[in-house]
Each structure stands twice: as C-alpha cells, then as structure tokens.
Protein backbone atom coordinates (compact mmCIF):
# COMPACT_ATOMS: atom_id res chain seq x y z
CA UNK A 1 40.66 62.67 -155.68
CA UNK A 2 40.57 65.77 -158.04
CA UNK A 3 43.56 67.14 -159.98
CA UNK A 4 44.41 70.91 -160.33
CA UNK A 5 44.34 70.71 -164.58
CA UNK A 6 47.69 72.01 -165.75
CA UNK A 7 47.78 75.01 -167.55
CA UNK A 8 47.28 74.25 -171.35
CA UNK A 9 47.63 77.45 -174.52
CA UNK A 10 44.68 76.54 -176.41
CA UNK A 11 45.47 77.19 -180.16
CA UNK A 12 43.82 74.99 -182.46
CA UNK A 13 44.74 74.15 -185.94
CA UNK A 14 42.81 75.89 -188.71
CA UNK A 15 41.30 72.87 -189.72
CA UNK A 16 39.83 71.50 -186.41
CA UNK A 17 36.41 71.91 -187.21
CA UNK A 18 36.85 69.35 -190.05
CA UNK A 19 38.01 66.62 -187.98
CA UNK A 20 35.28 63.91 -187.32
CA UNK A 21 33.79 64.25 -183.75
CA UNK A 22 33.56 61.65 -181.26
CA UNK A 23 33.02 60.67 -177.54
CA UNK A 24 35.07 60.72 -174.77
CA UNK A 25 34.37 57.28 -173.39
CA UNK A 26 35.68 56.41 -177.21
CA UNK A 27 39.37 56.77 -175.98
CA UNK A 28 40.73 54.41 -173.91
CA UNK A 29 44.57 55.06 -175.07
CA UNK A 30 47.23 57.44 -175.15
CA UNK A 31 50.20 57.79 -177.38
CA UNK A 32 53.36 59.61 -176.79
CA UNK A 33 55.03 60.99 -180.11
CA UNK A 34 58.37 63.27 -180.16
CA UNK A 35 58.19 65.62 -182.93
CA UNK A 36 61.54 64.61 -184.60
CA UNK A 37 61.84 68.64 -185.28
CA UNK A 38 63.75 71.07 -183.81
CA UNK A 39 61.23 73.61 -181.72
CA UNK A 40 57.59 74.61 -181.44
CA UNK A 41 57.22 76.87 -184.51
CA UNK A 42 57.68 73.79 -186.73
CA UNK A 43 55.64 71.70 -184.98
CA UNK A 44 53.30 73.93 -185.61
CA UNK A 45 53.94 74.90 -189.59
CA UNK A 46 53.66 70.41 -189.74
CA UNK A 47 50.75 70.24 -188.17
CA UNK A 48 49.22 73.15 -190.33
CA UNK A 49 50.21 71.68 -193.35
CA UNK A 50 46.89 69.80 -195.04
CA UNK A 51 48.11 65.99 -196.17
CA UNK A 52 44.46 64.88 -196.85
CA UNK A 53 43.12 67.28 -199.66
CA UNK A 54 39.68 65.14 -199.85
CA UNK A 55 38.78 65.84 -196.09
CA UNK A 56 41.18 69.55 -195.74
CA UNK A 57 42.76 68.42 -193.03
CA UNK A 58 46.61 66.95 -191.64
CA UNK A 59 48.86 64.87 -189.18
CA UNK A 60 49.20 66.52 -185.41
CA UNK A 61 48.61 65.36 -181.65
CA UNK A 62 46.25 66.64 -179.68
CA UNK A 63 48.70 68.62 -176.95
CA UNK A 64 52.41 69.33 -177.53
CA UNK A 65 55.27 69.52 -174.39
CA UNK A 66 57.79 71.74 -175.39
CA UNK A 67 61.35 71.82 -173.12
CA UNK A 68 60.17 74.18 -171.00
CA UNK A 69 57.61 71.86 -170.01
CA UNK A 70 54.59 74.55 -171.57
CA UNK A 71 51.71 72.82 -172.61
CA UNK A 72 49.12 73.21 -176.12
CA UNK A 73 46.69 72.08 -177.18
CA UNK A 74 46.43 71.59 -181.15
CA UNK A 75 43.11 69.83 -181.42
CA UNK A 76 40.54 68.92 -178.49
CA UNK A 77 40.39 65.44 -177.27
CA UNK A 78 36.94 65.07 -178.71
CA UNK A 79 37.97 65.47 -182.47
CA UNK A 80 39.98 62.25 -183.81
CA UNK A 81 43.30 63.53 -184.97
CA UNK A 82 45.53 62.32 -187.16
CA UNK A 83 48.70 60.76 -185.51
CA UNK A 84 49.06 56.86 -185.64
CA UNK A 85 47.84 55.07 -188.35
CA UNK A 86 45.42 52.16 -187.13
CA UNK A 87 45.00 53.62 -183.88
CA UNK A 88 43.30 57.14 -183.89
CA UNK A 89 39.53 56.60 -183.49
CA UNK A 90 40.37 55.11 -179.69
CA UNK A 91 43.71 57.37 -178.80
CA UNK A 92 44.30 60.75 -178.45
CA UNK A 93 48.20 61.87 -179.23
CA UNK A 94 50.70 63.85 -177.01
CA UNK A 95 53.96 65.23 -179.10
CA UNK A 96 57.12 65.88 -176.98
CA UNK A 97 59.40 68.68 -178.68
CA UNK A 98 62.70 66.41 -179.62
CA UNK A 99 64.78 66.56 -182.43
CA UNK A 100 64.99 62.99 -182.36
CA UNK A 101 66.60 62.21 -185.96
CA UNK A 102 65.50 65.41 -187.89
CA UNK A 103 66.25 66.24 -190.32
CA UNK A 104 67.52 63.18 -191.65
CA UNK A 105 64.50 60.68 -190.89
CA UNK A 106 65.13 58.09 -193.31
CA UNK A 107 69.17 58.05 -193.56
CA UNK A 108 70.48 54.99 -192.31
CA UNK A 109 73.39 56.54 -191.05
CA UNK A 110 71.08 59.05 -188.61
CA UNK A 111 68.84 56.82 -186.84
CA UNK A 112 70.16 57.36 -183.01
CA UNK A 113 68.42 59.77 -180.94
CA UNK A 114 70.35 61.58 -178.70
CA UNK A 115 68.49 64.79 -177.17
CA UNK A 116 67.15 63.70 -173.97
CA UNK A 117 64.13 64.92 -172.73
CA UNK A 118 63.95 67.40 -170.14
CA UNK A 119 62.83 67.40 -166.62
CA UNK A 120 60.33 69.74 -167.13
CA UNK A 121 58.91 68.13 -170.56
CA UNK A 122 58.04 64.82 -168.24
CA UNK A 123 57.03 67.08 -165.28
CA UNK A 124 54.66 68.50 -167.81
CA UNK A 125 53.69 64.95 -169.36
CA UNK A 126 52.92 63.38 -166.07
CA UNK A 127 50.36 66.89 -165.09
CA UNK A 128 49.22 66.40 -168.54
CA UNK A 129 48.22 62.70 -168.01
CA UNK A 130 47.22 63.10 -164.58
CA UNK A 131 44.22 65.36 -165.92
CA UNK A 132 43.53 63.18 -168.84
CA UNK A 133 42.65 60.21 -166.84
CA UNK A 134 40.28 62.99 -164.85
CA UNK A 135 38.63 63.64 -167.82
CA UNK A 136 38.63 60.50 -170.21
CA UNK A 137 36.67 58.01 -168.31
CA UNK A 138 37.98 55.10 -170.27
CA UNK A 139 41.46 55.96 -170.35
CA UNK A 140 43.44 53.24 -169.55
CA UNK A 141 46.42 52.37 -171.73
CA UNK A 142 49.69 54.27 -172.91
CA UNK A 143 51.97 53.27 -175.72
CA UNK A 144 54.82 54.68 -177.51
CA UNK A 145 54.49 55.92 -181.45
CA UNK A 146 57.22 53.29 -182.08
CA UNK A 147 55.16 50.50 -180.34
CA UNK A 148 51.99 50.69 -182.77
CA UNK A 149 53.64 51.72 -186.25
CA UNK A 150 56.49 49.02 -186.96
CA UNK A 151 56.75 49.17 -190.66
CA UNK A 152 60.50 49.95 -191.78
CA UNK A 153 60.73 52.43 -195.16
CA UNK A 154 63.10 52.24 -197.48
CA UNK A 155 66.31 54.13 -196.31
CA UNK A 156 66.92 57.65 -198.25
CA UNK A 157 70.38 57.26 -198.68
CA UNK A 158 69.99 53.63 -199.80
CA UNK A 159 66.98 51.69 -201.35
CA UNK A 160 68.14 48.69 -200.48
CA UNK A 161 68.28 49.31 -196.77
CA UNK A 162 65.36 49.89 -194.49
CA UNK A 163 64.94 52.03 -191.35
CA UNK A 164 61.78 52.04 -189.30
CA UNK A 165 59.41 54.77 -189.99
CA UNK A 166 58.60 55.46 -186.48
CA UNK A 167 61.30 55.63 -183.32
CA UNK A 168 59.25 57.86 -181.10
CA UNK A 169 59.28 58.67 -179.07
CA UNK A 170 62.29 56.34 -178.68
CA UNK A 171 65.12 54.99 -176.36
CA UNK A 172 65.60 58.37 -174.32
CA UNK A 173 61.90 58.70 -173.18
CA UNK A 174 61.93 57.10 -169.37
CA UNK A 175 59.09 54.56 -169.49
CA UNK A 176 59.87 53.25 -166.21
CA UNK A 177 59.56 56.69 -164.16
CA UNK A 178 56.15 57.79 -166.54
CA UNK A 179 54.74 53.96 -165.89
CA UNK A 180 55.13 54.37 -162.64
CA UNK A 181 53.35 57.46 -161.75
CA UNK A 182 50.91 57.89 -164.77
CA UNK A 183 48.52 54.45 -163.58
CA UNK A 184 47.62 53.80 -167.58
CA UNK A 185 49.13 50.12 -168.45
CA UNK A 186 51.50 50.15 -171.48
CA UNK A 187 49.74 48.17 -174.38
CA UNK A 188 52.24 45.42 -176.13
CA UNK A 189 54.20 46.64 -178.94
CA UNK A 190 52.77 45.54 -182.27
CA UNK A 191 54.38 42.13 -184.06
C-alpha cells in the first residue's frame, strides 16, 4: 500500500553538506524532540548555530512540525544529524514546535510543560511517519528524546539540585494515539 508523501519545505541548514553520509537501511529508529522554543524562526537560528567548530557543523532534527501542522525538512534523512547523543548514526530526529520549558531549561522551579500539542502538529507527525516507514526500509522503532538521554544537569538556579536535561518531548505528547496508528514499536526508555 503506497502513501501520498506529505508536503515537506525543503530548506536545509548551511552546513548539510558537512554532515557524514550514510544509508537508509542504517536507520531503524525515530525520535520525537519538541524544540523547547517558542516558534519556527528560532528553531531555525538553533539549528544554524555551529556547536562543533572541528567538523563546522550543529544540533537539529531532520524535519520540524510547527502548530500549524507545516512540515521542513532541515537535513535529509541520509546525512546523520546531530540530535540525541548515543543514538544518531541509526535514528533520524523529528522536532515538534513547543515551548516546553523555554526559556528557563535548567530552573528547578520551571520544569512542567504545559503547551499541548496541537491537532494539526500530530496530524502532521502521523503523515510524516507514515512516509518514513515508505521510505526507510528498516524503520521500525520510535522513542521519545526523554527516553534515550536520562542524565539530570545541575539546576541553574541551584547547584545542588538536578533537573533532567531532556523532557521531550514530554508528558503532553499522546503516545498512546501516535503508537497506535504509526506501526513503529516504542524502544524501552534507557536505565
């Protein structure tokens, strides 16, 4: 059964071309990120910005849902981006436009995340994922940010507390309804 691809803005970060290459069968996971900022434009100005001078390149997904439920596409599925640590070489990376705890991300006091996502955002994810198992024959698992990057940070308001570093794409997302009509199987959190 073929799916109609959803429509997807290709603009690609200016660094794409230094991202390492690899092949599709490679991925066999997905993981779903919220941006933890408040719109597209800085999503965009983060995922510009170059954290690895040695190699010129930064931290981004591969497609980004804003609230609208429009689709782009930051980096193609066959370059290995830069958006879980431990995981990249096998996943590719879908950001969700949520404010999520910006921009306090480290204050213990700010750690809920209240903006829901909208209707159209998961319309949008589902479409989204729905062509990705099309295309990426090996495709088979989903997790959350949150699930595969565990370690808690120091707390910027107090050293001696910690917060987790990653809640995202966190207790708002609706893992039941995106389980049960994506067909990917949710891989474990991490211990």
């Amino acid at each position: 059964m073929s799916t109609v691809p959803p429509a997807i803005r290709i603009d690609h970060l200016p660094y794409v071309g230094r991202l390492r290459n690899r092949d599709l069968a490679d991925i066999d996971l997905v993981v779903i990120h919220c941006t933890e900022l408040p719109d597209m434009a800085m999503a965009r100005e983060y995922g510009e910005r170059v954290l690895y001078p040695d190699a010129g390149t930064g931290a981004a997904g591969h497609w980004y849902v804003d609230r609208d439920g429009s689709l782009c596409e930051y980096v193609p599925a066959d370059r290995m981006a830069h958006h879980v640590r431990g995981w990249n070489p096998r996943s590719v990376g879908i950001e969700l436009v949520n404010t999520g705890r910006y921009p306090h991300w480290y204050d213990s006091a700010h750690q809920a995340m209240t903006e829901p996502y909208t209707a159209a955002q998961i319309d949008a994810l589902l479409a989204l994922l729905a062509h990705l198992r099309a295309t990426l024959p090996g495709l088979r698992l989903i997790a959350g940010h949150e699930d595969l990057d565990t370690e808690r940070v120091a707390a910027s308001d107090d050293p001696a507390r910690s917060v987790a570093r990653k809640v995202d794409p966190g207790p708002l997302f609706p893992w039941a309804r995106v389980l049960a009509a994506c067909g990917l199987e949710r891989l474990p959190p991490a211990d």
